[in-house]
C-alpha atoms as a PDB file:
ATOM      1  CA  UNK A   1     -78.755  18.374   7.740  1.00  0.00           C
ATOM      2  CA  UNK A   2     -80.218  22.078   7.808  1.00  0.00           C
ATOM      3  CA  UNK A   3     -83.028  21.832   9.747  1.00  0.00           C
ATOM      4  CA  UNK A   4     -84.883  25.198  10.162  1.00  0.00           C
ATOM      5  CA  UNK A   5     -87.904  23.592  10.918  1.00  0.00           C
ATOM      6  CA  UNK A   6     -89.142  20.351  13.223  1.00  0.00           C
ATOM      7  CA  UNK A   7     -92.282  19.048  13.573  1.00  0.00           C
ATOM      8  CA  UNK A   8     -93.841  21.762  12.025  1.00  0.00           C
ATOM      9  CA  UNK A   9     -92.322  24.056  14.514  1.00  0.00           C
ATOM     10  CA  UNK A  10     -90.178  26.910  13.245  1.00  0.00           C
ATOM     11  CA  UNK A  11     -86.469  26.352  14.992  1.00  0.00           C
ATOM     12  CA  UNK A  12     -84.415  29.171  16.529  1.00  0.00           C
ATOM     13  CA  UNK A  13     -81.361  27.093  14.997  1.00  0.00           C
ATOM     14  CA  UNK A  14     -81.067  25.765  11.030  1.00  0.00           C
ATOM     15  CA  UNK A  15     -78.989  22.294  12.652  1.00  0.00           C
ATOM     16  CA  UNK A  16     -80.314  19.619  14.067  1.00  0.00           C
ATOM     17  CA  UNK A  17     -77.116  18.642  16.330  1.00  0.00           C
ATOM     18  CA  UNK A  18     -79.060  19.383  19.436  1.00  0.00           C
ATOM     19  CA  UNK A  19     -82.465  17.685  18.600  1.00  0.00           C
ATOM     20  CA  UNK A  20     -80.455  14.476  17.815  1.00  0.00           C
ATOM     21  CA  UNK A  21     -78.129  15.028  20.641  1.00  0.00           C
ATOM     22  CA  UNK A  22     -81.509  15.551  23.088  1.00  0.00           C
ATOM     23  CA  UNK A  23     -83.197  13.100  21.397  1.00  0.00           C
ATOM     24  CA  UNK A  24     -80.442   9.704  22.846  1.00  0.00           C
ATOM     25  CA  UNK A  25     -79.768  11.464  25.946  1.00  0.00           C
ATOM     26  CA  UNK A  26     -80.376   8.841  28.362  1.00  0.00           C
ATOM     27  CA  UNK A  27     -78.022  10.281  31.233  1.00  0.00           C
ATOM     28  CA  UNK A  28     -79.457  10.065  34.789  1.00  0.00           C
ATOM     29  CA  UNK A  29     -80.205  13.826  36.664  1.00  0.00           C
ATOM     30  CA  UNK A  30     -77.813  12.571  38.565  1.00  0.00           C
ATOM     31  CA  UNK A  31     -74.944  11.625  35.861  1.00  0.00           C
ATOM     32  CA  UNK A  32     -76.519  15.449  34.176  1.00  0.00           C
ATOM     33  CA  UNK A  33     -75.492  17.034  37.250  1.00  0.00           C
ATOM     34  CA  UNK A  34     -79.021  18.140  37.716  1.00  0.00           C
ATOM     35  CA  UNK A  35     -80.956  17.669  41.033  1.00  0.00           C
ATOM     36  CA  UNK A  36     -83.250  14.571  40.135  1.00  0.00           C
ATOM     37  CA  UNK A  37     -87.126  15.437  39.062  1.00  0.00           C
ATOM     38  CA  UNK A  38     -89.150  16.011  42.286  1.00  0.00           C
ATOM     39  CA  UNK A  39     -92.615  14.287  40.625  1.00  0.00           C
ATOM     40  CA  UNK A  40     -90.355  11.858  38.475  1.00  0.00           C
ATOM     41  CA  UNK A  41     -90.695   8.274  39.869  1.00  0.00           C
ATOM     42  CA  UNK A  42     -86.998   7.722  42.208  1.00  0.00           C
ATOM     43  CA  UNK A  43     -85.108   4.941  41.478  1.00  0.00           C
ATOM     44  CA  UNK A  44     -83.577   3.007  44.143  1.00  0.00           C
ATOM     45  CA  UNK A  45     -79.723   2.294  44.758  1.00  0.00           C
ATOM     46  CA  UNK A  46     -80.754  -1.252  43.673  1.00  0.00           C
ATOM     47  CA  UNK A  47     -81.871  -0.341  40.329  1.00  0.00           C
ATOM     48  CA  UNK A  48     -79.132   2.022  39.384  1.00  0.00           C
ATOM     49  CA  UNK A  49     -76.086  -0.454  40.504  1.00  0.00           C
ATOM     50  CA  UNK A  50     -76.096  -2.302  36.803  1.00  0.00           C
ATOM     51  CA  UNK A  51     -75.877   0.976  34.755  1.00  0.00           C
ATOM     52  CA  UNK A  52     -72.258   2.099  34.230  1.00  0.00           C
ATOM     53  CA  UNK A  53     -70.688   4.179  37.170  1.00  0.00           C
ATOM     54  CA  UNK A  54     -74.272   3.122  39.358  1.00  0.00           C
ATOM     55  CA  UNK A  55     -75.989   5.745  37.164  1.00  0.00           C
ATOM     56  CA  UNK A  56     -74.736   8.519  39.114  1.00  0.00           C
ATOM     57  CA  UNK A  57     -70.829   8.976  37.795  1.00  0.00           C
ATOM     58  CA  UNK A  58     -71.162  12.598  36.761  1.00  0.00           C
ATOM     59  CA  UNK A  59     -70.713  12.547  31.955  1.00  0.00           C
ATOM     60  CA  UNK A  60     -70.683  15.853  30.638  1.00  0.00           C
ATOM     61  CA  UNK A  61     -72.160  14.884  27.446  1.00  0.00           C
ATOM     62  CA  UNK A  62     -74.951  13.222  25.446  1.00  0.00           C
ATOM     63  CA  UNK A  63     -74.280   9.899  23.423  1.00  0.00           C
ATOM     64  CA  UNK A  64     -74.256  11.832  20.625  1.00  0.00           C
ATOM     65  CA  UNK A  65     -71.797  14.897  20.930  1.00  0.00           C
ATOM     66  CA  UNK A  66     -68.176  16.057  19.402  1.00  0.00           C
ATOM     67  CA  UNK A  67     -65.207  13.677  20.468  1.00  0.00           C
ATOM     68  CA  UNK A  68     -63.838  13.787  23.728  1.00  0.00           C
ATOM     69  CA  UNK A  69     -60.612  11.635  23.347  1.00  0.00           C
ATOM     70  CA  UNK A  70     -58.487  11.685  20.371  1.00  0.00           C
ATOM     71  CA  UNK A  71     -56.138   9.319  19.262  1.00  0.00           C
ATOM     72  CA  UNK A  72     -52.820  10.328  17.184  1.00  0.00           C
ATOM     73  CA  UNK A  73     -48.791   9.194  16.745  1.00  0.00           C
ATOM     74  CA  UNK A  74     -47.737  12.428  17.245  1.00  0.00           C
ATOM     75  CA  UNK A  75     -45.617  12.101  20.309  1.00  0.00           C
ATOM     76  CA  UNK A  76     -46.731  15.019  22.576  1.00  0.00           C
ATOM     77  CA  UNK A  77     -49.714  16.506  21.031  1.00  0.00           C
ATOM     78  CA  UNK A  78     -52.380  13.452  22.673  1.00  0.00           C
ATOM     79  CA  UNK A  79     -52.080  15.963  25.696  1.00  0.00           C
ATOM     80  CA  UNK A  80     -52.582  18.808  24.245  1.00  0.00           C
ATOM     81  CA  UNK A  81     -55.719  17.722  22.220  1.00  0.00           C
ATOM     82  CA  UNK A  82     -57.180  15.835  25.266  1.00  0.00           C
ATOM     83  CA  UNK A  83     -57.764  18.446  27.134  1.00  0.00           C
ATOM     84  CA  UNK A  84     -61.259  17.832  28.065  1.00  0.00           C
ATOM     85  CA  UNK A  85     -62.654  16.073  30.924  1.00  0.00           C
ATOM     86  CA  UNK A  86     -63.193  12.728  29.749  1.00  0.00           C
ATOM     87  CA  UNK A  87     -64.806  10.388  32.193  1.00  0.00           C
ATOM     88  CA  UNK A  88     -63.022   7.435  32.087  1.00  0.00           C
ATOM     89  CA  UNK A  89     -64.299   4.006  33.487  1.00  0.00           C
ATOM     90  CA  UNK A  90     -61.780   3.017  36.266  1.00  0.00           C
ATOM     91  CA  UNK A  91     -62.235  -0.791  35.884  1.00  0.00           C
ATOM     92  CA  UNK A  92     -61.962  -1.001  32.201  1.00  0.00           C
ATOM     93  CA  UNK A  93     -58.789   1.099  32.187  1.00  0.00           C
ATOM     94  CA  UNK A  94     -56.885  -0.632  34.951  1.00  0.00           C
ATOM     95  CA  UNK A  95     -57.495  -4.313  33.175  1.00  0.00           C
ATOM     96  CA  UNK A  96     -56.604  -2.591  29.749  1.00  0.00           C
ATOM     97  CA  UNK A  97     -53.238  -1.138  31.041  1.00  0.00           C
ATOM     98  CA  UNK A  98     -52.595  -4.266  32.988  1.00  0.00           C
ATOM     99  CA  UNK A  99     -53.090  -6.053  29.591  1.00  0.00           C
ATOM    100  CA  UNK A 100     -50.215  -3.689  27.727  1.00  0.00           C
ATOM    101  CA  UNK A 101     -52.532  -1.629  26.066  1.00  0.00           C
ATOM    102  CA  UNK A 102     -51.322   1.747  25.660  1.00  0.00           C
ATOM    103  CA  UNK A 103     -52.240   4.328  27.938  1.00  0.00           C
ATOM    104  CA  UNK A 104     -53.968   6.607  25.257  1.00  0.00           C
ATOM    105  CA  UNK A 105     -55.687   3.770  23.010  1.00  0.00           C
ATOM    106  CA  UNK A 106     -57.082   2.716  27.068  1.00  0.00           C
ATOM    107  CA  UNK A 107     -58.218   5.586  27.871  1.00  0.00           C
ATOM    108  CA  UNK A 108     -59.802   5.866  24.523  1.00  0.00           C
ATOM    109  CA  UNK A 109     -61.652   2.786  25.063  1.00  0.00           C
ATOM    110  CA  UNK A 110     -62.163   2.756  29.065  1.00  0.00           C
ATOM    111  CA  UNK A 111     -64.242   6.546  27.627  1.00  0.00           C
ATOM    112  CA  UNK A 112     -66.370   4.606  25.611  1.00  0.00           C
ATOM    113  CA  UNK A 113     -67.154   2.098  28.747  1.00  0.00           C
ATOM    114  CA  UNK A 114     -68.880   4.870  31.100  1.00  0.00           C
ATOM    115  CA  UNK A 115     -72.244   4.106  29.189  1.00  0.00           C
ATOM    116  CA  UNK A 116     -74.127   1.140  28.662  1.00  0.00           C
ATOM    117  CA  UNK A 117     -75.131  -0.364  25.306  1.00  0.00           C
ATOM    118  CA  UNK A 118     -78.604   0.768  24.172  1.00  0.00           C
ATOM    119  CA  UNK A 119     -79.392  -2.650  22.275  1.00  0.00           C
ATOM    120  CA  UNK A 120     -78.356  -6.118  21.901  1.00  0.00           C
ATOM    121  CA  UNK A 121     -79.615  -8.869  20.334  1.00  0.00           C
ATOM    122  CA  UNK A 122     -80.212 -12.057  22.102  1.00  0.00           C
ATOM    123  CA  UNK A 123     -78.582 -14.061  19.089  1.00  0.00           C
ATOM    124  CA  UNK A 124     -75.872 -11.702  19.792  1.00  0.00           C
ATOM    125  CA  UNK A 125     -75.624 -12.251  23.435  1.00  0.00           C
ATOM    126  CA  UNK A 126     -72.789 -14.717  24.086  1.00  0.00           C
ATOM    127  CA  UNK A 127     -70.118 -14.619  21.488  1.00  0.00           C
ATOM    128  CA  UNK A 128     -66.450 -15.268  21.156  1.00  0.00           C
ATOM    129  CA  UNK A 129     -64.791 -11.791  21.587  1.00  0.00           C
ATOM    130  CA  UNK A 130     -61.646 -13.164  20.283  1.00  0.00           C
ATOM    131  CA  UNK A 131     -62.686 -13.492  17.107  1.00  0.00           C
ATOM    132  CA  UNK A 132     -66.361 -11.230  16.846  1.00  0.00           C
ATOM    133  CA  UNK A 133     -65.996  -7.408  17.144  1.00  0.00           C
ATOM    134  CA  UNK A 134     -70.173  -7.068  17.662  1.00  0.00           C
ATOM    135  CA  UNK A 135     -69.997  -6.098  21.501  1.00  0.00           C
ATOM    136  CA  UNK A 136     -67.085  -3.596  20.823  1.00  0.00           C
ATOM    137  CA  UNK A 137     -69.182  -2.211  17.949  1.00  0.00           C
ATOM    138  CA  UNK A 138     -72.479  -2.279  19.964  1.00  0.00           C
ATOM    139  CA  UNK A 139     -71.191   0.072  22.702  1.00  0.00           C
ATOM    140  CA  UNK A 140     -69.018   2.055  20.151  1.00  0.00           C
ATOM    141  CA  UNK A 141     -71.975   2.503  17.957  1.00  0.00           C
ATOM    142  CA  UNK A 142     -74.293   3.520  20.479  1.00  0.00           C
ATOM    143  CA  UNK A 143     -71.731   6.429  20.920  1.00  0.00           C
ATOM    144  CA  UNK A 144     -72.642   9.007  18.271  1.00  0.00           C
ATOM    145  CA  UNK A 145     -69.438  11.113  17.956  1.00  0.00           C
ATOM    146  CA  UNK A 146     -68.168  13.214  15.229  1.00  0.00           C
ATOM    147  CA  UNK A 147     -64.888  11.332  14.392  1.00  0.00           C
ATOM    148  CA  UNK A 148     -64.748   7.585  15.637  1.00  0.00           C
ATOM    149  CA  UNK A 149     -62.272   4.917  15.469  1.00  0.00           C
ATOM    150  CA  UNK A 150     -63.309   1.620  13.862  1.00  0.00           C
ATOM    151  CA  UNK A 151     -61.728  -1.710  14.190  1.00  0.00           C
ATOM    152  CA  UNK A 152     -61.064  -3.803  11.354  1.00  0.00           C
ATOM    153  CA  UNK A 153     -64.198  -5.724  10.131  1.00  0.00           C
ATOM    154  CA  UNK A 154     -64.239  -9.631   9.940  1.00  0.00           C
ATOM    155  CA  UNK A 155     -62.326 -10.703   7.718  1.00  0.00           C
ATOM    156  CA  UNK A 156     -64.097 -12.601   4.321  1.00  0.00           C
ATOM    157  CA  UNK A 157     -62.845 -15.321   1.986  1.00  0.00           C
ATOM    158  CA  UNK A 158     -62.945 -13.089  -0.971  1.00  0.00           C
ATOM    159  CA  UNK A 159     -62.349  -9.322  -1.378  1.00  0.00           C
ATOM    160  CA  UNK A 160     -60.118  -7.255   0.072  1.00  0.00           C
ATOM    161  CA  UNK A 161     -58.942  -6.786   3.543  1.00  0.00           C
ATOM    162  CA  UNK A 162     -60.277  -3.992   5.193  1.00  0.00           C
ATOM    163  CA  UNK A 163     -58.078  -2.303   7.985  1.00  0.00           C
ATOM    164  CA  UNK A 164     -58.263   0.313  11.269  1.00  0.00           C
ATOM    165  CA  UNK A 165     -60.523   3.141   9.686  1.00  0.00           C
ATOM    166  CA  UNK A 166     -61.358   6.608  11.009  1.00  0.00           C
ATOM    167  CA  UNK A 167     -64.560   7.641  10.377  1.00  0.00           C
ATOM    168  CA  UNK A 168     -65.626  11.553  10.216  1.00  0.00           C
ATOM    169  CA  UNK A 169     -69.311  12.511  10.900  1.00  0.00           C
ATOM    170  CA  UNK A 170     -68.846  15.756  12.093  1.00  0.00           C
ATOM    171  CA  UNK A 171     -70.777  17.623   8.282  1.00  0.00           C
ATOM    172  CA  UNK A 172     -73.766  19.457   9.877  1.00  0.00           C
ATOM    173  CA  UNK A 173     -73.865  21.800   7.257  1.00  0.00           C
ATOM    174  CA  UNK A 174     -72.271  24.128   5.011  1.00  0.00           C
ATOM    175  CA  UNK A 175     -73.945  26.977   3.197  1.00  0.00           C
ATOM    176  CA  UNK A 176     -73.081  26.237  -0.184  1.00  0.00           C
ATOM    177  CA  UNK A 177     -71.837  22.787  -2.599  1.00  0.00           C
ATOM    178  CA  UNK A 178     -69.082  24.466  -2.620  1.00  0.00           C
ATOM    179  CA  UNK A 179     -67.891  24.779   1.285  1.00  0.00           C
ATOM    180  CA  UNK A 180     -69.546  21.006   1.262  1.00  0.00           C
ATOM    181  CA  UNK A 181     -67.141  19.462  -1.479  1.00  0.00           C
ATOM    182  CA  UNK A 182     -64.169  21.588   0.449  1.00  0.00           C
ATOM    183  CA  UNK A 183     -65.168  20.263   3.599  1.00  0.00           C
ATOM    184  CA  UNK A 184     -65.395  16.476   2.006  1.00  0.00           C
ATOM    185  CA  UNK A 185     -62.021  16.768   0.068  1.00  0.00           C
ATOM    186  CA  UNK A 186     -59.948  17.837   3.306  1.00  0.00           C
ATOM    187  CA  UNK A 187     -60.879  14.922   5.283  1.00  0.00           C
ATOM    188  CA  UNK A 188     -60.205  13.061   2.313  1.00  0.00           C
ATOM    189  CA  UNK A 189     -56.519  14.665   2.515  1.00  0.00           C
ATOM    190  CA  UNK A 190     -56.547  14.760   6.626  1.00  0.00           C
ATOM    191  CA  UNK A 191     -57.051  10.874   6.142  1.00  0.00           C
ATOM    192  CA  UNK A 192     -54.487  10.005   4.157  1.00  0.00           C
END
């Protein structure tokens, strides 16, 4: 992950969180909170009214980027460690609620639903959400952030079950094995 150099470039950083982060920013000027590009091509209301929130709902952050909502059964601390500004999308967490979801798994998911999938596969198009996970996973996995809930996967008629997973990815880099195997043996801990 220690990057001191791209593209034959010498870096003024030795990560690479920002390149990748840059690199799968696909936010509007609009949903940047910039003023859109004078000599960029405009796009009409027309053309923005598929994206999510009409490609001009205001998202503080890149695709990929540290988590914004946490999930935890720890009776009051979900409010203190969602304390960010986490655009939520309004539909998505009004039909979740009014389907008994709770409040902070919805929110948690109606997050995810302010962007739109990158990629889908036509053979992957219409499926049976009741029993395929693959449009869930497409928009969660097109959501780069440093600790992400995953769903069970489908289930198999031989091996073992696997269950709800958590899934840590926040490692840039540490400066020595050491501080790596540290880092790697408290999530281990954290996890269980």
């Amino acid at each position: 992950a220690a990057t001191p150099v791209l593209h034959g470039r010498l870096a003024d950083t030795d990560v690479r969180w920002a390149t990748v982060a840059a690199s799968v920013d696909d936010r509007t000027p609009f949903e940047r909170g910039e003023p859109p590009d004078e000599s960029a091509p405009r796009r009409s209301a027309e053309e923005l009214a598929p994206l999510a929130g009409g490609g001009v709902a205001p998202l503080p952050k890149s695709r990929y980027e540290s988590i914004s909502v946490y999930l935890a059964n720890c009776g009051g601390c979900m409010k203190r460690y969602n304390d960010l500004d986490a655009p939520v999308d309004g539909p998505s967490l009004e039909r979740l609620l009014e389907g008994g979801v709770d409040e902070d798994l919805a929110r948690h998911v109606a997050h995810l639903f302010v962007r739109d999938p990158l990629v889908i596969m036509k053979s992957r198009l219409r499926l049976d959400d009741a029993t395929e996970t693959d449009h869930f996973e497409n928009l969660q996995g097109t959501n780069w952030q440093t600790v992400r809930w995953k769903p069970p996967p489908r289930a198999t008629a031989c091996g073992p079950q696997v269950g709800w997973r958590v899934e840590f990815r926040s490692m840039e880099v540490q400066l020595t094995d050491f501080e790596n195997a540290a880092f790697t043996t408290f999530v281990v801990l954290v996890s269980r």
